[in-house]
Protein backbone atom coordinates (compact mmCIF):
# COMPACT_ATOMS: atom_id res chain seq x y z
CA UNK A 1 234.45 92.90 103.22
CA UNK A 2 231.53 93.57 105.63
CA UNK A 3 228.97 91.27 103.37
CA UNK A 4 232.01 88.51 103.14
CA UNK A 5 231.76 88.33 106.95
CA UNK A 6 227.84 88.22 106.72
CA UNK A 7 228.24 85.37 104.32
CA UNK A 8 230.35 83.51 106.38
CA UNK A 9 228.70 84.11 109.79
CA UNK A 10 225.56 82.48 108.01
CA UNK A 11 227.43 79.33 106.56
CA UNK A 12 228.70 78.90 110.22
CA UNK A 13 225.17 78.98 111.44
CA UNK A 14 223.98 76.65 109.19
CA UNK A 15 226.72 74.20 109.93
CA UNK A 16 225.79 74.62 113.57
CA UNK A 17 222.25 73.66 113.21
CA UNK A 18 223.21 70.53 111.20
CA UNK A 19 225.17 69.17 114.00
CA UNK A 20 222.10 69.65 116.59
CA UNK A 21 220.42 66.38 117.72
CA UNK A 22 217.08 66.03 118.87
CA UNK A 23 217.48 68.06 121.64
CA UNK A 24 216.67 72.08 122.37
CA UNK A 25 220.00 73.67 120.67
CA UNK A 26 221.42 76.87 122.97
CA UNK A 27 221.18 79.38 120.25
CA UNK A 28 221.87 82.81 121.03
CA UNK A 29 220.15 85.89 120.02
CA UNK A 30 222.45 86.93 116.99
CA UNK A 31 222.49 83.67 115.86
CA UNK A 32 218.63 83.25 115.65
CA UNK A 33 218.25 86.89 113.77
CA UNK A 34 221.32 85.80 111.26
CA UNK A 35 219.59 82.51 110.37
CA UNK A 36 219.24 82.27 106.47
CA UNK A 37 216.08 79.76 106.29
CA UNK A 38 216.13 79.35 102.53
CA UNK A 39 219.60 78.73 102.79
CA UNK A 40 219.01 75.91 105.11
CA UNK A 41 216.23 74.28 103.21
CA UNK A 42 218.33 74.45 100.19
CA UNK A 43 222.13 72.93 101.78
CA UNK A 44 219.30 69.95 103.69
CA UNK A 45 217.85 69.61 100.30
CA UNK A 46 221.40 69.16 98.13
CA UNK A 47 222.51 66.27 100.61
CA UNK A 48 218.93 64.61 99.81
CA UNK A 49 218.08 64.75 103.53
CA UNK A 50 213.92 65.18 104.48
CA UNK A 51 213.11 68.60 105.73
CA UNK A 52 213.97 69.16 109.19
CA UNK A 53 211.59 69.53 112.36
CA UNK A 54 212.32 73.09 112.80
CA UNK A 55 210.57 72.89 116.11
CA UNK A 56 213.84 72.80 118.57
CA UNK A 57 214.84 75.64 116.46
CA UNK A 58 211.61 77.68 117.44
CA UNK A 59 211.50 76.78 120.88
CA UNK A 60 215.10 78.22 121.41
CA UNK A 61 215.27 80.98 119.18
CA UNK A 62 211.17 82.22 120.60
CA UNK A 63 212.95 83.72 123.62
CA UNK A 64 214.39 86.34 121.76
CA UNK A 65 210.91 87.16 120.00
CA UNK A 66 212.30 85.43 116.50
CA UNK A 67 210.31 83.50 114.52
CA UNK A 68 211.60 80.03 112.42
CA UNK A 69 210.57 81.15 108.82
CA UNK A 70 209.18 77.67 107.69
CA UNK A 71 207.71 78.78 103.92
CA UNK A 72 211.49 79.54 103.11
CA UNK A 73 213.24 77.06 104.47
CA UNK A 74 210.52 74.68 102.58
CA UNK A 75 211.30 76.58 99.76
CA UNK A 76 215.01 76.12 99.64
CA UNK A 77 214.47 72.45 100.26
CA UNK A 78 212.18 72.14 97.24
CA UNK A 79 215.51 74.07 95.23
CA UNK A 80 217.76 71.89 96.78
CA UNK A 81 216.31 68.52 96.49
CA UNK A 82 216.08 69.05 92.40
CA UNK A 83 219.43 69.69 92.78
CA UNK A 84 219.92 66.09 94.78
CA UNK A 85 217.68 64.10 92.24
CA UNK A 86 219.85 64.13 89.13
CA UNK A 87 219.85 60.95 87.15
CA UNK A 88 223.55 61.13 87.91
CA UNK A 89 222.99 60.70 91.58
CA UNK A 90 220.41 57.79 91.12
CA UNK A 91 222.68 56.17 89.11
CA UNK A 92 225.51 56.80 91.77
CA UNK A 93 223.43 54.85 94.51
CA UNK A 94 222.15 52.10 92.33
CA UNK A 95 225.56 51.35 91.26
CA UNK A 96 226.85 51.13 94.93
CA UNK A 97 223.99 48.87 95.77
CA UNK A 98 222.38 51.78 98.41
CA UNK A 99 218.80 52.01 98.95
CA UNK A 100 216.65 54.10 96.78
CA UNK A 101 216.47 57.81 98.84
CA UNK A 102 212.78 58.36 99.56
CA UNK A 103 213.16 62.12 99.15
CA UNK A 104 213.49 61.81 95.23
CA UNK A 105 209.64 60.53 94.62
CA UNK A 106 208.91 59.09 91.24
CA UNK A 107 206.34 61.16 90.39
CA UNK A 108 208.26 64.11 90.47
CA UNK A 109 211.41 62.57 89.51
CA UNK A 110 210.62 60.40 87.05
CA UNK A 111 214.05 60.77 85.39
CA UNK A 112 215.61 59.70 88.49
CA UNK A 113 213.91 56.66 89.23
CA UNK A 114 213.98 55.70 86.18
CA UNK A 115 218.21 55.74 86.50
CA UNK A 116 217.91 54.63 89.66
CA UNK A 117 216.36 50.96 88.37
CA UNK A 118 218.71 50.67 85.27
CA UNK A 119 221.23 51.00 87.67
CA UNK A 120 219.98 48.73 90.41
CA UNK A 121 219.63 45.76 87.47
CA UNK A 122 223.45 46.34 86.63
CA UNK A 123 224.25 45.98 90.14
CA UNK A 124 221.80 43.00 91.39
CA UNK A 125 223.65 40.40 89.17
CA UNK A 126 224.33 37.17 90.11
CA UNK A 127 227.90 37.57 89.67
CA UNK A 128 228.21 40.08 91.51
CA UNK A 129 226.01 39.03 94.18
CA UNK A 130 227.96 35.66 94.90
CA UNK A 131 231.48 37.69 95.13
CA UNK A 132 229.93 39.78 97.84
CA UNK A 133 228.82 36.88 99.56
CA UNK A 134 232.07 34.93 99.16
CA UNK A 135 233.57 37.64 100.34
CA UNK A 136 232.03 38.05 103.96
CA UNK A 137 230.33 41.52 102.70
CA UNK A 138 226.87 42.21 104.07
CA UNK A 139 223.58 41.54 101.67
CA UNK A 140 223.29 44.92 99.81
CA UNK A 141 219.92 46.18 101.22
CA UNK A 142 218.43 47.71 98.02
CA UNK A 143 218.83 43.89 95.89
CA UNK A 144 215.34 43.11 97.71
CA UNK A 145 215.66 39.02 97.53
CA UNK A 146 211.80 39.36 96.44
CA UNK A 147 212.64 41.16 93.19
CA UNK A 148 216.37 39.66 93.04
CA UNK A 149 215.31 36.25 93.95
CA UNK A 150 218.79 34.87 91.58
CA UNK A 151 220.66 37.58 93.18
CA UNK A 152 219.63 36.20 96.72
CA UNK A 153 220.22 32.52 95.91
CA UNK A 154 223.67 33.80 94.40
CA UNK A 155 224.67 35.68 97.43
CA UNK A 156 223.53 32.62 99.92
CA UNK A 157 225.77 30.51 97.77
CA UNK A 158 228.98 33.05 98.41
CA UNK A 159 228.47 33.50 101.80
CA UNK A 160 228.40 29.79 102.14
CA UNK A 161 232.10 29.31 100.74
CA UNK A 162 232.91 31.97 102.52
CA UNK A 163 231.65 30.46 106.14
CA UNK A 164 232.93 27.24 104.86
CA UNK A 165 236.55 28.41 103.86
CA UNK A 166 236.39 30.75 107.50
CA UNK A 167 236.23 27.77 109.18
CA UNK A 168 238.51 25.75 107.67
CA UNK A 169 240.99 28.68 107.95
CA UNK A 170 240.09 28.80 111.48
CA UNK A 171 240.97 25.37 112.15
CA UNK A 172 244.47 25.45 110.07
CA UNK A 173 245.51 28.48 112.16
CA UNK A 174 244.93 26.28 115.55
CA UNK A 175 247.08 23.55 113.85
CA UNK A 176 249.75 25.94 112.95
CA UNK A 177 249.56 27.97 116.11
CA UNK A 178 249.84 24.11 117.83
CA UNK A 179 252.80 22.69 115.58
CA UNK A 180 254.65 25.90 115.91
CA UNK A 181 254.50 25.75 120.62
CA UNK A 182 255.14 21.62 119.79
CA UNK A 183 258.41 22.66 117.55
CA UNK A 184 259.34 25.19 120.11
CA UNK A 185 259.49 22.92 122.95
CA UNK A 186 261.31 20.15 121.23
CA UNK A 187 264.08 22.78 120.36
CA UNK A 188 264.08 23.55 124.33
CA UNK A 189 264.36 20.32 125.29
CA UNK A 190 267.34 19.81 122.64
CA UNK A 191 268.88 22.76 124.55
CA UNK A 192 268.36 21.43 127.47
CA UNK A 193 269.70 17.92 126.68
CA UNK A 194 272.72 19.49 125.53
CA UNK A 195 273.29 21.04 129.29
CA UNK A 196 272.57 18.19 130.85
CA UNK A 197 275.41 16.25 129.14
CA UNK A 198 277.64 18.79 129.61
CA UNK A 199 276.58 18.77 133.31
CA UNK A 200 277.39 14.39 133.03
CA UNK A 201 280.74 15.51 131.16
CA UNK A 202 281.99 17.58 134.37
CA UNK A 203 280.40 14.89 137.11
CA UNK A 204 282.49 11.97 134.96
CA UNK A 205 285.55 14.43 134.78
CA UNK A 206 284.99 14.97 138.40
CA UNK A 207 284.81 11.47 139.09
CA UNK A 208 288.54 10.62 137.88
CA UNK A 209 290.04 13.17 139.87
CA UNK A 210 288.32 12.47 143.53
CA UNK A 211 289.07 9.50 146.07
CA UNK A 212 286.18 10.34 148.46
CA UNK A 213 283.59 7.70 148.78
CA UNK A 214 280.78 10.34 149.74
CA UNK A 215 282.13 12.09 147.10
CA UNK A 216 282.50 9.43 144.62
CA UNK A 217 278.41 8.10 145.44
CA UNK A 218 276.87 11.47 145.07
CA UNK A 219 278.71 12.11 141.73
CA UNK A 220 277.38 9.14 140.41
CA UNK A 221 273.90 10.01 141.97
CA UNK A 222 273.98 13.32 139.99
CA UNK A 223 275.37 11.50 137.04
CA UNK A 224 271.99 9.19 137.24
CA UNK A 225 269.79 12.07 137.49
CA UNK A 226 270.76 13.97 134.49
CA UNK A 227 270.67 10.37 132.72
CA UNK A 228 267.29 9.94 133.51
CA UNK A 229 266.27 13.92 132.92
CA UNK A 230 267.68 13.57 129.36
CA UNK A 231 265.28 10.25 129.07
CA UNK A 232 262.60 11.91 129.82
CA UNK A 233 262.87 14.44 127.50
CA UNK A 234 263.87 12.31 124.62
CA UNK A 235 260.70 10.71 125.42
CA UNK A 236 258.95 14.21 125.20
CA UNK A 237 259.99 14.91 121.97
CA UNK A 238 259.37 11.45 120.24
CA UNK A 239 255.86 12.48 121.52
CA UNK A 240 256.22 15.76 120.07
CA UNK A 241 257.60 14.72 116.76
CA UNK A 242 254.75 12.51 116.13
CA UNK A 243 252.22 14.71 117.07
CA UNK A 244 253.44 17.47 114.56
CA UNK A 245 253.71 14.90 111.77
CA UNK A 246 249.96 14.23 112.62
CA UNK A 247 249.33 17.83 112.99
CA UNK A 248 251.16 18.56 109.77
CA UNK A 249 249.24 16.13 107.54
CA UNK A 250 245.81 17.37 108.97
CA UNK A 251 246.94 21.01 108.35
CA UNK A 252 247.79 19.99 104.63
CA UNK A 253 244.03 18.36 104.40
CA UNK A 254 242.80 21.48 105.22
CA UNK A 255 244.78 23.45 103.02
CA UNK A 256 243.10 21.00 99.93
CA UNK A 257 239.84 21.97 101.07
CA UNK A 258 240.21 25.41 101.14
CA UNK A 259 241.94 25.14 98.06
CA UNK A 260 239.02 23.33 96.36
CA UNK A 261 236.81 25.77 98.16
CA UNK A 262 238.39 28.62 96.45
């Protein structure tokens, strides 16, 4: 139970110093003596990281008269970075288009970069390249344009259609967005005709059942106004109307495009 503990005290520790930043970490005393070094090297190693500046690490933990043990923690990395450069690995990041890692040389992974450039070939085609690009994805960094020159060309070709179709898109959404606030204020003004010839209804009604000449004149004022209100915004929507029958056959020009475009 006792070594359990020990274990897991020294995973902790070595999850703690892989969140430190480039600053000194506060490290206490236990901490420092319970550091497993090898263990380090080897979990940096296994993740295909470089080896560390253990130098924050010695600063904080020299108070307490403990010394960083760099040969093992160099050690584990060197067990844990064989463990990183598998051929399965290299083939892992060529086939998601990720730069090489610089950790895994050639000359002492041969087997790796060798799996690593198969892979890279499947993945820089020209296919692929020009869906990635008509897609709005960003140029995969390891399909160097110098050695992929096709691929390049392929993905400048995507992203083209891709701008081209955005703004297209972009320009049908304005007309739809415009169309859609014309239609809504014709069907207001409908609603609003309709009140105002109720409101002529009940002046005329009105009219027929009052003898007052004051009376009788500012009915037939009111009646005049509404009248002329309901003109108006006939005259609004004829407006309207035609400009989302001009708005509606631009929109469907667009659509073509982007439907040749696609």
């Amino acid at each position: 139970m006792i070594k359990t503990h020990r274990r897991t005290a020294i995973v902790t520790l070595i999850s703690l110093i892989g969140t430190l930043s480039g600053c000194t970490p506060k490290l206490s005393q236990q901490q420092c003596e319970q550091f497993n070094w090898q263990q380090m090297g080897i979990n940096d190693g296994k993740q295909g990281l470089a080896q560390r500046n253990l130098n924050s690490i010695q600063q904080s933990c020299s108070i307490y008269s403990v010394s960083v043990n760099q040969s093992a923690y160099q050690h584990g990395w060197a067990v844990g970075i064989k463990q990183f450069c598998t051929a399965k690995n290299a083939t892992e990041l060529a086939d998601a288009g990720k730069i090489n890692n610089p950790n895994c040389h050639p000359s002492q992974f041969p087997a790796f970069a060798r799996a690593y450039q198969r892979g890279l070939k499947r993945f820089c085609q020209d296919k692929k390249a020009y869906q990635l690009g008509r897609q709005g994805e960003d140029y995969p960094a390891a399909c160097i344009p110098s050695q992929f020159p096709r691929f390049a060309n392929a993905y400048n070709e995507g992203k083209g259609t891709y701008s081209q179709i955005s703004t297209l898109q972009s320009q049908l959404d304005s007309l739809t967005t415009q169309i859609q606030q014309q239609q809504s204020d014709v069907s207001n003004n409908k609603k609003i005709i309709s009140t105002e010839k109720h409101n002529i209804a009940q002046a005329r009604q009105a009219l027929t059942s009052n003898s007052d000449q004051l009376t009788l004149t500012t009915l037939q004022k009111q009646i005049q106004q509404h009248q002329q209100h309901i003109s108006n915004l006939q005259q609004q929507n004829l407006r309207a109307l035609s400009a989302i029958s001009q708005m509606q056959a631009e929109a469907s020009s667009l659509k073509q495009q982007i439907s040749v475009n696609q």
